[in-house]
PDB file of N, CA and C in Angstrom:
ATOM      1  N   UNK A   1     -77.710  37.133 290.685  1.00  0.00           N
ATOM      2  CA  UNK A   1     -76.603  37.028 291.608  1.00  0.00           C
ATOM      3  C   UNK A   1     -76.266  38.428 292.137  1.00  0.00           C
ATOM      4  N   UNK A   2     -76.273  39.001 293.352  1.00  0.00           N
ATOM      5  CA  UNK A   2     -76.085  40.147 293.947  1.00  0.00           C
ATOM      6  C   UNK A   2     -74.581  39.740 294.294  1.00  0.00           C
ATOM      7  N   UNK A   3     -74.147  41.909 293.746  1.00  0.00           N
ATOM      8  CA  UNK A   3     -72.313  41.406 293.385  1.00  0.00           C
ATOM      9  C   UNK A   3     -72.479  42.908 294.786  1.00  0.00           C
ATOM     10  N   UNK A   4     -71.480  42.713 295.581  1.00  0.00           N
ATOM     11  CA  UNK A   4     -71.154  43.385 296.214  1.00  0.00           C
ATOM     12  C   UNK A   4     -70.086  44.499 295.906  1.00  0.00           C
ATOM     13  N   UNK A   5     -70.439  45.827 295.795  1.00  0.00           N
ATOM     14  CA  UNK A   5     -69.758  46.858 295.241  1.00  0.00           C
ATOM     15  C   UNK A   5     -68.339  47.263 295.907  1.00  0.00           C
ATOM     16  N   UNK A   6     -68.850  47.476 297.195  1.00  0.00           N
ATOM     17  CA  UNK A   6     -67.662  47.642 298.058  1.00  0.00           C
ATOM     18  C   UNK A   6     -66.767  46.971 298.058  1.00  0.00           C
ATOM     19  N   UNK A   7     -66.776  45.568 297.620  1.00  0.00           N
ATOM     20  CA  UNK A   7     -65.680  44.835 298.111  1.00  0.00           C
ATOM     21  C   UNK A   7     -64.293  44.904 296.876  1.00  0.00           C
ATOM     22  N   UNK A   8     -63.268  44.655 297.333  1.00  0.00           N
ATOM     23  CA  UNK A   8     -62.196  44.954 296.243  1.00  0.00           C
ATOM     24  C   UNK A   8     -62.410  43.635 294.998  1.00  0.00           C
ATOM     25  N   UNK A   9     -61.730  43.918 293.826  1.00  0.00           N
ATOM     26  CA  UNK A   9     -62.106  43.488 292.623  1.00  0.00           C
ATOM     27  C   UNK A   9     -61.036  42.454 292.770  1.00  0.00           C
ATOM     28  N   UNK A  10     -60.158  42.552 293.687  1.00  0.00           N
ATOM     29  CA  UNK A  10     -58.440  41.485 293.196  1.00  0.00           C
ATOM     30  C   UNK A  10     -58.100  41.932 294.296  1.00  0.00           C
ATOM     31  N   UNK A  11     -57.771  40.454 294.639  1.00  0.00           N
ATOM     32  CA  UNK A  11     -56.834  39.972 296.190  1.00  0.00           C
ATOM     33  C   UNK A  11     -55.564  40.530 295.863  1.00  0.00           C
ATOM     34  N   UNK A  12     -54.926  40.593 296.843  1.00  0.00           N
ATOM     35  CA  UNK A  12     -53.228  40.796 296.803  1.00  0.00           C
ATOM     36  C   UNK A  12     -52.544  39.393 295.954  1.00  0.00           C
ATOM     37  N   UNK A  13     -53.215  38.345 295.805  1.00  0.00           N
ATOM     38  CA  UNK A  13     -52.614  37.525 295.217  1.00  0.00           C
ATOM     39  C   UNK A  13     -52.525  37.199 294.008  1.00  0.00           C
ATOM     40  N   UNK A  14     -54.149  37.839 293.235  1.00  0.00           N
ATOM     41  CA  UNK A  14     -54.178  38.229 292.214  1.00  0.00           C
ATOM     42  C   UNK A  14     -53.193  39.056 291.364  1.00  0.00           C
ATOM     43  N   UNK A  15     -52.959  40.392 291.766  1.00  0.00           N
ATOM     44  CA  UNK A  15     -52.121  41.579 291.730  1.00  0.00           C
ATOM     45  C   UNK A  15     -50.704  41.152 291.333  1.00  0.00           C
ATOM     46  N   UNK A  16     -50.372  40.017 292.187  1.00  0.00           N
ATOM     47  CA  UNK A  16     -48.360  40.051 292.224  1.00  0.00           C
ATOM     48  C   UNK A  16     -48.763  38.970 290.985  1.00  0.00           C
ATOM     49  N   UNK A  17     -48.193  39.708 289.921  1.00  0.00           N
ATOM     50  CA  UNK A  17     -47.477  38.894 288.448  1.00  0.00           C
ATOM     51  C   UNK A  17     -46.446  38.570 288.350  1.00  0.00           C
ATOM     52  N   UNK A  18     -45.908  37.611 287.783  1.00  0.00           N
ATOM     53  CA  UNK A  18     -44.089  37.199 287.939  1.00  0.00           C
ATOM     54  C   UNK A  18     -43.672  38.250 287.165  1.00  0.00           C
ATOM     55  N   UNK A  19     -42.633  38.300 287.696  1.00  0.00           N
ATOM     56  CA  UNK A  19     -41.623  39.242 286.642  1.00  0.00           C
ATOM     57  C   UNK A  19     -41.385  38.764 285.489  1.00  0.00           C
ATOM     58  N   UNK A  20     -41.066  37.876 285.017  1.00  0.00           N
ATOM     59  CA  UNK A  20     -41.240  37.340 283.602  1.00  0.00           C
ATOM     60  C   UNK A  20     -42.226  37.292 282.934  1.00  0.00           C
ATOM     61  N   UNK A  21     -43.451  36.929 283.667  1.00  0.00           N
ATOM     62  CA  UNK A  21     -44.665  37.449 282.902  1.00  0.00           C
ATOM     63  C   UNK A  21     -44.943  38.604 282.570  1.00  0.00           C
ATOM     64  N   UNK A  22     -44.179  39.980 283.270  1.00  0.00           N
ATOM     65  CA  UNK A  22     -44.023  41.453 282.990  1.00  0.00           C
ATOM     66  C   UNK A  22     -43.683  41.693 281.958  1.00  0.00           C
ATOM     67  N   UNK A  23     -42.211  41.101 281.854  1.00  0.00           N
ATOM     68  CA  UNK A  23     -40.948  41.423 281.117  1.00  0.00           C
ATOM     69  C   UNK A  23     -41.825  40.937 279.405  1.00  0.00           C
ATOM     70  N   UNK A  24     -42.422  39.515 279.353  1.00  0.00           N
ATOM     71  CA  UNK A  24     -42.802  38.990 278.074  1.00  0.00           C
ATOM     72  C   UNK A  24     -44.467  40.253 277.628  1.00  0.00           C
ATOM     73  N   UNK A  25     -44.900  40.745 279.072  1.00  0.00           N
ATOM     74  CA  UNK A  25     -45.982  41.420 278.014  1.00  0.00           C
ATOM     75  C   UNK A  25     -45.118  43.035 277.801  1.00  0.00           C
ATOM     76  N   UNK A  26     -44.138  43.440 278.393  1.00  0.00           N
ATOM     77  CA  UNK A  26     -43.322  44.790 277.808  1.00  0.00           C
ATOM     78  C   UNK A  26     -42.668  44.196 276.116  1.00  0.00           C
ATOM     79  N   UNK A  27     -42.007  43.347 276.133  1.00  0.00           N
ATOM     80  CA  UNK A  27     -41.216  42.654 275.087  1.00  0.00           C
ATOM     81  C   UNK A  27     -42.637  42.260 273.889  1.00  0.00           C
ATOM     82  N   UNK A  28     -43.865  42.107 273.969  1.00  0.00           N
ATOM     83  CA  UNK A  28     -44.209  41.606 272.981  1.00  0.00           C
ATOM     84  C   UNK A  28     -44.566  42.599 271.751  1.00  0.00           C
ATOM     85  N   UNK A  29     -43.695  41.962 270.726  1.00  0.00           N
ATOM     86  CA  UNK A  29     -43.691  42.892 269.620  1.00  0.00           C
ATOM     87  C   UNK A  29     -44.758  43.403 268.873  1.00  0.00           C
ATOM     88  N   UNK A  30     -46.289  42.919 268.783  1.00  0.00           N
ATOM     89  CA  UNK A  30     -47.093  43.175 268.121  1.00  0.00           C
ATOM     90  C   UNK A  30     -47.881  43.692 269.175  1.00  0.00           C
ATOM     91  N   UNK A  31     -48.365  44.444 270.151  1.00  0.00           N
ATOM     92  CA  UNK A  31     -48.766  45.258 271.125  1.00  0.00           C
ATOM     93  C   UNK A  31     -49.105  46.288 270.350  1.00  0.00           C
ATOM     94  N   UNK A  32     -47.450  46.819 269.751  1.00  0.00           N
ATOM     95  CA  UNK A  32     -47.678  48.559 269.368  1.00  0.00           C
ATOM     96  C   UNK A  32     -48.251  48.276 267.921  1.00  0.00           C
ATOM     97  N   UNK A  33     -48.587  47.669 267.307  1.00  0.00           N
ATOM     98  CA  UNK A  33     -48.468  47.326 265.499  1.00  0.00           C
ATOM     99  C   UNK A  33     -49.954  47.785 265.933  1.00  0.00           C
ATOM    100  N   UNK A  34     -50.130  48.822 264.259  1.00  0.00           N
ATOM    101  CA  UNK A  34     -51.712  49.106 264.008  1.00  0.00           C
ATOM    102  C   UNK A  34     -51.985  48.266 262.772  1.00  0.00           C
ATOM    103  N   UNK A  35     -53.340  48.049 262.971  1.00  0.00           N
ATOM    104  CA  UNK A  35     -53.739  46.761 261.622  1.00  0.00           C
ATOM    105  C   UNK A  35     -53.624  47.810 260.492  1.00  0.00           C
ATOM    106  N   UNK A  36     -53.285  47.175 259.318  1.00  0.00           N
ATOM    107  CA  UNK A  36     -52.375  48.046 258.140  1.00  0.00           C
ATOM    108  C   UNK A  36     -54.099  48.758 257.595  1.00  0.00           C
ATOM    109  N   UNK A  37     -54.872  47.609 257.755  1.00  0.00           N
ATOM    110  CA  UNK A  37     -56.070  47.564 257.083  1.00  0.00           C
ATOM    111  C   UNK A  37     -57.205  49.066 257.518  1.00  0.00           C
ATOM    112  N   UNK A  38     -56.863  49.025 258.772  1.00  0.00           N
ATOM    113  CA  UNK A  38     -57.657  50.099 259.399  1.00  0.00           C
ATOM    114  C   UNK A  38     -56.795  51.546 259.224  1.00  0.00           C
ATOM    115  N   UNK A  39     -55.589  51.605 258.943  1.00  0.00           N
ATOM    116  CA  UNK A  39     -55.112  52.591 257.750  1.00  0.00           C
ATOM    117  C   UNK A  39     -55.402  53.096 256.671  1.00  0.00           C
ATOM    118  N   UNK A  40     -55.390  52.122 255.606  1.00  0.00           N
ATOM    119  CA  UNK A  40     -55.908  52.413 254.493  1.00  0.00           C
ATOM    120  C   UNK A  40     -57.302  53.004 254.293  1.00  0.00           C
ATOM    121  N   UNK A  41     -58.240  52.192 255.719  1.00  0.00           N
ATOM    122  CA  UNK A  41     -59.503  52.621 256.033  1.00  0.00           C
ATOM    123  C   UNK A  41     -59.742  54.199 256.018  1.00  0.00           C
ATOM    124  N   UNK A  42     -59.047  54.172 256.805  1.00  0.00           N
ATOM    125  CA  UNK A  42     -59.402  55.644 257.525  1.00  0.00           C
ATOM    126  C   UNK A  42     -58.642  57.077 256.354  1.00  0.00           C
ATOM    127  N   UNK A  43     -57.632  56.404 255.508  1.00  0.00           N
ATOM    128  CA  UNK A  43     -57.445  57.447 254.492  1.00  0.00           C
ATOM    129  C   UNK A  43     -58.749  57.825 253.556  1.00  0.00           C
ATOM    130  N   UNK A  44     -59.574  56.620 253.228  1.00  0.00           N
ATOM    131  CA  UNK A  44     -60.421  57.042 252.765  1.00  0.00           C
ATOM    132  C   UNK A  44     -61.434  57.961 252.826  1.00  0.00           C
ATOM    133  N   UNK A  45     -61.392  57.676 254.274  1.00  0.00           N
ATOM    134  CA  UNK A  45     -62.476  58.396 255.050  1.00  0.00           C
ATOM    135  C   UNK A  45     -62.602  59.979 254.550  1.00  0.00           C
ATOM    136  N   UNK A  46     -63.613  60.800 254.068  1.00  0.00           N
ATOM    137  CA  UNK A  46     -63.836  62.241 254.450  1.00  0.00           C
ATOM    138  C   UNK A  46     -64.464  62.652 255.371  1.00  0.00           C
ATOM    139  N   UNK A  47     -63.286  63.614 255.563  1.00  0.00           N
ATOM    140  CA  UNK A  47     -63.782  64.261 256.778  1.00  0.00           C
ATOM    141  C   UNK A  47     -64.497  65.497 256.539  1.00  0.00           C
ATOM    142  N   UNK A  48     -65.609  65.821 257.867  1.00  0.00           N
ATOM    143  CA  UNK A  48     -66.901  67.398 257.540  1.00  0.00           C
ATOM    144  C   UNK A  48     -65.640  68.384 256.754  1.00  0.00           C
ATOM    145  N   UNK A  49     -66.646  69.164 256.053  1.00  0.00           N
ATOM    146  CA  UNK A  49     -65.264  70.353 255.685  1.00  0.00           C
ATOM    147  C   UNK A  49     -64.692  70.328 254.838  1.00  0.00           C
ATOM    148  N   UNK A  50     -64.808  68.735 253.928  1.00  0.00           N
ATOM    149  CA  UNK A  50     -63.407  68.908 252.769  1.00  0.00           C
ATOM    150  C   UNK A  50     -63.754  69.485 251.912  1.00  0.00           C
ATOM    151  N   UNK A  51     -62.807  69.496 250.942  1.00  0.00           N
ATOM    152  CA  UNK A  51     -62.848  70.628 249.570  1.00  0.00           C
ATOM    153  C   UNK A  51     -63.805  69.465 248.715  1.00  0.00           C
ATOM    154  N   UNK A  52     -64.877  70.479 248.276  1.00  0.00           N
ATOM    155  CA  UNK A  52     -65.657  69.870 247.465  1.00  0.00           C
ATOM    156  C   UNK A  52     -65.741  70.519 245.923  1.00  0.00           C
ATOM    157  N   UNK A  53     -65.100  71.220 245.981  1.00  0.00           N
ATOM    158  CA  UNK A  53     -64.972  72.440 245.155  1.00  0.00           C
ATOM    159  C   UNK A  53     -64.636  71.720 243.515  1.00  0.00           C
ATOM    160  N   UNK A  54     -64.722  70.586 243.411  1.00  0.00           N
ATOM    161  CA  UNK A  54     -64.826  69.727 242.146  1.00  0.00           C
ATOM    162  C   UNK A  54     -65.707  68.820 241.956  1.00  0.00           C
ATOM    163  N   UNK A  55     -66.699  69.120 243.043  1.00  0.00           N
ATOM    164  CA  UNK A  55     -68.087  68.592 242.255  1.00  0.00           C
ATOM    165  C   UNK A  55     -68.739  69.193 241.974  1.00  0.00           C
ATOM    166  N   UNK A  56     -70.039  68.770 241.043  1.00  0.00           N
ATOM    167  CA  UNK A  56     -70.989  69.193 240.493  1.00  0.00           C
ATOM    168  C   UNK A  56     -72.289  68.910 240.991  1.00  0.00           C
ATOM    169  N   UNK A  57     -72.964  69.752 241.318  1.00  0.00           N
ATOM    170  CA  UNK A  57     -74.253  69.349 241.651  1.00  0.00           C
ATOM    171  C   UNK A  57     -75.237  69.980 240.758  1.00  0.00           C
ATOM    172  N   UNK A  58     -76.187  68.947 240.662  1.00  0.00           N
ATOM    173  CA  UNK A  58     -77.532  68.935 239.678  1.00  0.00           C
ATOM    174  C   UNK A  58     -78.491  69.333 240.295  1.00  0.00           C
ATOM    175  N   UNK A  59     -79.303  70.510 240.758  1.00  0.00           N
ATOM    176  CA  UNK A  59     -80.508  71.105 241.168  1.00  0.00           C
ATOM    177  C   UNK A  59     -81.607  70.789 240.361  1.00  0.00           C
ATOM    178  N   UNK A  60     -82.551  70.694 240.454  1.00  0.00           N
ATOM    179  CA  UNK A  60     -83.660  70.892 239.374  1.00  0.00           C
ATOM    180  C   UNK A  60     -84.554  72.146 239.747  1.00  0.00           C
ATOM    181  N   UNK A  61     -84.435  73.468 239.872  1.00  0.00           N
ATOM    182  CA  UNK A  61     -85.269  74.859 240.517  1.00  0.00           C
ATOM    183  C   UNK A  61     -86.723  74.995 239.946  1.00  0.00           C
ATOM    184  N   UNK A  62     -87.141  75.107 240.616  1.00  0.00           N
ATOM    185  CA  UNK A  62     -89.078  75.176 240.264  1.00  0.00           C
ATOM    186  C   UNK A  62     -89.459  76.694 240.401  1.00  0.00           C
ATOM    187  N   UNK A  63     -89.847  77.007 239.744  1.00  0.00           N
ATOM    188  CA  UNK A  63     -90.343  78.399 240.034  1.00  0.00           C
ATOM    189  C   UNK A  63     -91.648  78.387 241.274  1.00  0.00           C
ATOM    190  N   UNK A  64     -92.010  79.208 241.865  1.00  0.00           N
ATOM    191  CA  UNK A  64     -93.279  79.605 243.145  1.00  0.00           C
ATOM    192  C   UNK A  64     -94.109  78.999 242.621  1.00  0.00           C
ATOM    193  N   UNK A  65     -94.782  78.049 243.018  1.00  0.00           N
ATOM    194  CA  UNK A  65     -96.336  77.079 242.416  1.00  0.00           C
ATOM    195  C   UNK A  65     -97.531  78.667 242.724  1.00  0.00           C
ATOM    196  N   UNK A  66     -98.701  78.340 242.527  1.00  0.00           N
ATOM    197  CA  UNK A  66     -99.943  79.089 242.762  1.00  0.00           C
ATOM    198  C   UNK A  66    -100.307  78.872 244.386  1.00  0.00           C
ATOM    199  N   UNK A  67     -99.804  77.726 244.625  1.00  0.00           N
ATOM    200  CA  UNK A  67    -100.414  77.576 246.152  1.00  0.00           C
ATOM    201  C   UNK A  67     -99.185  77.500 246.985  1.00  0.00           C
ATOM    202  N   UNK A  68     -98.314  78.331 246.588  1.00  0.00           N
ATOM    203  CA  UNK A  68     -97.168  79.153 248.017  1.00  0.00           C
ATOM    204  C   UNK A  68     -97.159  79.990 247.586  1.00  0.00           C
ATOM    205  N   UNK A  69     -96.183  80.629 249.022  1.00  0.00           N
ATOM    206  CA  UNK A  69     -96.068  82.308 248.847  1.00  0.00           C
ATOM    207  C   UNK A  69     -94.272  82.491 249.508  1.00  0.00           C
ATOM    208  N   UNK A  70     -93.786  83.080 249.539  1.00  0.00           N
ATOM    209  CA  UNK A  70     -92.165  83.677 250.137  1.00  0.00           C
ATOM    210  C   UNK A  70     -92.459  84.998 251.369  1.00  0.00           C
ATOM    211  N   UNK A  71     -91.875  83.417 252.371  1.00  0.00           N
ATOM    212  CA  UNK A  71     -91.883  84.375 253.529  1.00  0.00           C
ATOM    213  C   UNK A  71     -91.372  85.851 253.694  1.00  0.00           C
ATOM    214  N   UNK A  72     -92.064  86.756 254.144  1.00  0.00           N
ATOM    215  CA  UNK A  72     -91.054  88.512 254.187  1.00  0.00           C
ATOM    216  C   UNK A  72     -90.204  88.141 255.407  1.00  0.00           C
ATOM    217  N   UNK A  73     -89.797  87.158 256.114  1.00  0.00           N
ATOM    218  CA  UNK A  73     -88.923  87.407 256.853  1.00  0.00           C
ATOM    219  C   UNK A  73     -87.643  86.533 256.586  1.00  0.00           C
ATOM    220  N   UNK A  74     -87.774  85.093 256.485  1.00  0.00           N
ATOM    221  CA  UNK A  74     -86.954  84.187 256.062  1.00  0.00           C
ATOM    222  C   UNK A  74     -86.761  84.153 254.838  1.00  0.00           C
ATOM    223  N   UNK A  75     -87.341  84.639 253.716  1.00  0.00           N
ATOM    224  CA  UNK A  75     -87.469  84.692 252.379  1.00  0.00           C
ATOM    225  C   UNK A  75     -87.566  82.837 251.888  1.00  0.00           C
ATOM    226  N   UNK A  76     -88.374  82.194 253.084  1.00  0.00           N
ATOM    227  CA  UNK A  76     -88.397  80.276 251.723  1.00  0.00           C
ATOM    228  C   UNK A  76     -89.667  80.936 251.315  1.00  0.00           C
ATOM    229  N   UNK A  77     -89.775  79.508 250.423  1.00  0.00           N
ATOM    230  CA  UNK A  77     -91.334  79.794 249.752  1.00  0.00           C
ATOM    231  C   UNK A  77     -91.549  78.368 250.595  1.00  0.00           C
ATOM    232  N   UNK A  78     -92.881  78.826 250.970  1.00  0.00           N
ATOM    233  CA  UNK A  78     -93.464  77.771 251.715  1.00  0.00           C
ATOM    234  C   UNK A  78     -95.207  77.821 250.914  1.00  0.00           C
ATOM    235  N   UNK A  79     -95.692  76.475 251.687  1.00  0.00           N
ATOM    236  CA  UNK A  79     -96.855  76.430 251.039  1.00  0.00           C
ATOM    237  C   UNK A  79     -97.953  77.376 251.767  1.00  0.00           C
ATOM    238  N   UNK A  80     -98.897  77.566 251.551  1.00  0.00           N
ATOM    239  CA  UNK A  80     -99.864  78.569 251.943  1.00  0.00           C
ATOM    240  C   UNK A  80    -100.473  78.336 253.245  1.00  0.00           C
ATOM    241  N   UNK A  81    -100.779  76.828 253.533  1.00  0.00           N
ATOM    242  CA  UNK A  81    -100.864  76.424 254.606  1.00  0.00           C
ATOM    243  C   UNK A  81    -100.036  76.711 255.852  1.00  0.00           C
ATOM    244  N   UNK A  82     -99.275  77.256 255.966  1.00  0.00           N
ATOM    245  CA  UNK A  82     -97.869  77.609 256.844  1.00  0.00           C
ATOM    246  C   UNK A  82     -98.245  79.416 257.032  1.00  0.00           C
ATOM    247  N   UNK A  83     -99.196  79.813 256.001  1.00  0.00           N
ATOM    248  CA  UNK A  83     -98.965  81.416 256.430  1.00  0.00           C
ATOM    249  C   UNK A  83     -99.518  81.948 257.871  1.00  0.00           C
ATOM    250  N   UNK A  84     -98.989  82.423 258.462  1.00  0.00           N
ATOM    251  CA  UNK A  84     -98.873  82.351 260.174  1.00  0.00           C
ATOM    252  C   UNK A  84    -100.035  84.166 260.138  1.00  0.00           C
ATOM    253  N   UNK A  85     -99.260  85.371 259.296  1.00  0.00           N
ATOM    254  CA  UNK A  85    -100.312  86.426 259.091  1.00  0.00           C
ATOM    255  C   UNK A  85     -99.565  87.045 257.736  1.00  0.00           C
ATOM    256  N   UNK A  86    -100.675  88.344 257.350  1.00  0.00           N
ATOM    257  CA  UNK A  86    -100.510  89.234 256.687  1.00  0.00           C
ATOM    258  C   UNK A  86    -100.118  90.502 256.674  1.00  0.00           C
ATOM    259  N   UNK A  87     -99.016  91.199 256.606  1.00  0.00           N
ATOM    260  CA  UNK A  87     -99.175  92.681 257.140  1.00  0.00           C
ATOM    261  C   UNK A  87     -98.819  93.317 255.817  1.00  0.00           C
ATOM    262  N   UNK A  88     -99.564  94.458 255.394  1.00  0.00           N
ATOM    263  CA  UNK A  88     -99.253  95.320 254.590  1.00  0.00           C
ATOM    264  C   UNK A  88     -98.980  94.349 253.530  1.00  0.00           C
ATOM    265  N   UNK A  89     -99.529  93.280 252.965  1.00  0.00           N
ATOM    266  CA  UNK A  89     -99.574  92.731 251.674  1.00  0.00           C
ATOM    267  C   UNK A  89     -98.451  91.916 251.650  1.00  0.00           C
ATOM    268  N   UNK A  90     -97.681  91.911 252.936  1.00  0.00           N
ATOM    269  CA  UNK A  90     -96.643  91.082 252.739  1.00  0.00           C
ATOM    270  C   UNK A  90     -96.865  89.551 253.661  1.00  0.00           C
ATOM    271  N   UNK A  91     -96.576  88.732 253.256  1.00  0.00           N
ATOM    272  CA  UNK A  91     -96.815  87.197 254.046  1.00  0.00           C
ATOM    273  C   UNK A  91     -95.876  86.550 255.162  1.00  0.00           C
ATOM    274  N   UNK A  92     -96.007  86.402 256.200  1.00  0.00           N
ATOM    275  CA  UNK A  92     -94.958  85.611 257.088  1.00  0.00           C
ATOM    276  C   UNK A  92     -95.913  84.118 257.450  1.00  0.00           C
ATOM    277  N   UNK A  93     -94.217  83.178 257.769  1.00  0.00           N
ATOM    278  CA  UNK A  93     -94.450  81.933 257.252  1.00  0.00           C
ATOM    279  C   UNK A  93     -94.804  81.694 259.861  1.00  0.00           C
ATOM    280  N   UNK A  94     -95.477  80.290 259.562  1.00  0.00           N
ATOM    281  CA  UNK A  94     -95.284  80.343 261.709  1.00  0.00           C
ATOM    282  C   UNK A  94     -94.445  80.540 262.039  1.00  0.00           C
ATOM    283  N   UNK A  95     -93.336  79.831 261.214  1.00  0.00           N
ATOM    284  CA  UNK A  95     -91.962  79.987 262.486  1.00  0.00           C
ATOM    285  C   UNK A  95     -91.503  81.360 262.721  1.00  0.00           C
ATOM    286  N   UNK A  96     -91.483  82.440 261.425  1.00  0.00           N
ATOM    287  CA  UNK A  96     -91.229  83.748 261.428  1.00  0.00           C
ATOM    288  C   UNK A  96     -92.619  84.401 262.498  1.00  0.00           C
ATOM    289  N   UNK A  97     -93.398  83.975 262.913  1.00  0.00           N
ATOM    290  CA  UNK A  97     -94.410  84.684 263.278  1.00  0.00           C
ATOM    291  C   UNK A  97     -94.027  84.210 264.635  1.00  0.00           C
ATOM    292  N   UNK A  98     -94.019  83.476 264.875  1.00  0.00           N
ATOM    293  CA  UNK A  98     -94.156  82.318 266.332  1.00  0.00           C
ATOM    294  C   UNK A  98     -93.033  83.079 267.211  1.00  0.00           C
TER     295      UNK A  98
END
Protein backbone atom coordinates (compact mmCIF):
# COMPACT_ATOMS: atom_id res chain seq x y z
CA UNK A 1 0.00 0.00 0.00
CA UNK A 2 1.81 3.34 -1.02
CA UNK A 3 1.24 5.94 1.99
CA UNK A 4 1.66 9.37 0.85
CA UNK A 5 4.19 11.42 2.94
CA UNK A 6 3.16 14.80 2.26
CA UNK A 7 -0.16 14.59 3.13
CA UNK A 8 -1.23 15.63 6.79
CA UNK A 9 -1.60 12.74 9.39
CA UNK A 10 -5.16 14.27 11.05
CA UNK A 11 -7.95 16.27 9.62
CA UNK A 12 -9.10 19.26 11.58
CA UNK A 13 -11.75 16.98 12.74
CA UNK A 14 -9.67 14.58 14.10
CA UNK A 15 -7.68 17.26 16.22
CA UNK A 16 -10.86 19.05 18.06
CA UNK A 17 -11.30 16.70 21.33
CA UNK A 18 -14.20 17.57 23.67
CA UNK A 19 -13.30 19.34 26.50
CA UNK A 20 -14.32 16.75 28.79
CA UNK A 21 -12.45 14.31 27.14
CA UNK A 22 -9.38 16.82 28.01
CA UNK A 23 -10.38 17.53 31.39
CA UNK A 24 -10.80 13.31 32.18
CA UNK A 25 -7.24 12.60 30.50
CA UNK A 26 -5.58 15.83 32.81
CA UNK A 27 -7.69 14.36 35.94
CA UNK A 28 -6.64 10.73 35.47
CA UNK A 29 -4.95 9.67 38.51
CA UNK A 30 -2.74 6.85 37.49
CA UNK A 31 -0.94 8.73 34.42
CA UNK A 32 1.78 10.03 36.88
CA UNK A 33 2.08 6.58 39.14
CA UNK A 34 5.49 4.63 38.41
CA UNK A 35 5.06 0.74 38.61
CA UNK A 36 6.38 0.13 42.28
CA UNK A 37 7.97 -3.00 40.64
CA UNK A 38 10.28 -1.25 38.21
CA UNK A 39 11.61 0.58 41.42
CA UNK A 40 12.65 -1.96 43.34
CA UNK A 41 14.13 -3.10 39.90
CA UNK A 42 16.27 -0.58 39.23
CA UNK A 43 17.64 -0.29 43.02
CA UNK A 44 19.13 -3.35 42.36
CA UNK A 45 20.66 -2.52 39.49
CA UNK A 46 24.70 -1.72 39.57
CA UNK A 47 25.80 0.77 38.12
CA UNK A 48 29.73 0.96 35.95
CA UNK A 49 31.93 2.35 38.79
CA UNK A 50 30.57 0.97 41.99
CA UNK A 51 32.57 0.26 45.00
CA UNK A 52 33.77 -3.11 44.68
CA UNK A 53 36.21 -2.76 47.21
CA UNK A 54 34.60 -5.89 49.22
CA UNK A 55 35.15 -8.39 46.89
CA UNK A 56 37.46 -10.90 46.44
CA UNK A 57 38.84 -12.10 43.49
CA UNK A 58 40.52 -15.50 42.82
CA UNK A 59 43.38 -15.28 40.07
CA UNK A 60 45.13 -18.38 39.37
CA UNK A 61 48.96 -16.62 37.99
CA UNK A 62 51.08 -18.92 35.78
CA UNK A 63 54.46 -18.16 35.57
CA UNK A 64 56.07 -17.43 31.49
CA UNK A 65 55.55 -21.03 29.75
CA UNK A 66 58.86 -21.97 27.43
CA UNK A 67 56.95 -20.98 24.37
CA UNK A 68 56.29 -17.07 25.25
CA UNK A 69 58.23 -14.28 25.75
CA UNK A 70 57.23 -10.42 27.46
CA UNK A 71 56.83 -7.84 25.17
CA UNK A 72 59.78 -4.80 25.75
CA UNK A 73 57.17 -2.47 24.96
CA UNK A 74 53.72 -3.42 26.40
CA UNK A 75 55.32 -5.70 28.91
CA UNK A 76 52.18 -8.94 28.23
CA UNK A 77 53.65 -12.16 27.77
CA UNK A 78 52.45 -13.31 24.66
CA UNK A 79 53.07 -16.46 22.81
CA UNK A 80 56.07 -16.64 20.48
CA UNK A 81 54.05 -16.74 17.55
CA UNK A 82 53.09 -12.96 17.93
CA UNK A 83 56.93 -11.91 18.04
CA UNK A 84 56.73 -9.10 15.40
CA UNK A 85 61.13 -8.53 15.83
CA UNK A 86 64.20 -8.65 17.88
CA UNK A 87 66.38 -5.78 18.85
CA UNK A 88 69.29 -6.01 21.07
CA UNK A 89 67.98 -9.31 22.73
CA UNK A 90 64.94 -7.74 23.59
CA UNK A 91 61.41 -9.06 21.98
CA UNK A 92 58.43 -6.91 20.67
CA UNK A 93 55.04 -8.41 20.39
CA UNK A 94 52.96 -7.04 16.28
CA UNK A 95 50.90 -4.74 17.78
CA UNK A 96 54.01 -2.99 19.54
CA UNK A 97 55.83 -3.32 16.22
CA UNK A 98 52.94 -2.54 13.77
Amino acid sequence: MATDYDAPRKTDEENEDSLEELKTRRNDKNSGKVDEDEVEAAETFELPGADLSHEELTVRVLPRQADEFTCASCFLVKHRSQIAQEKDGQYYCVDCAG
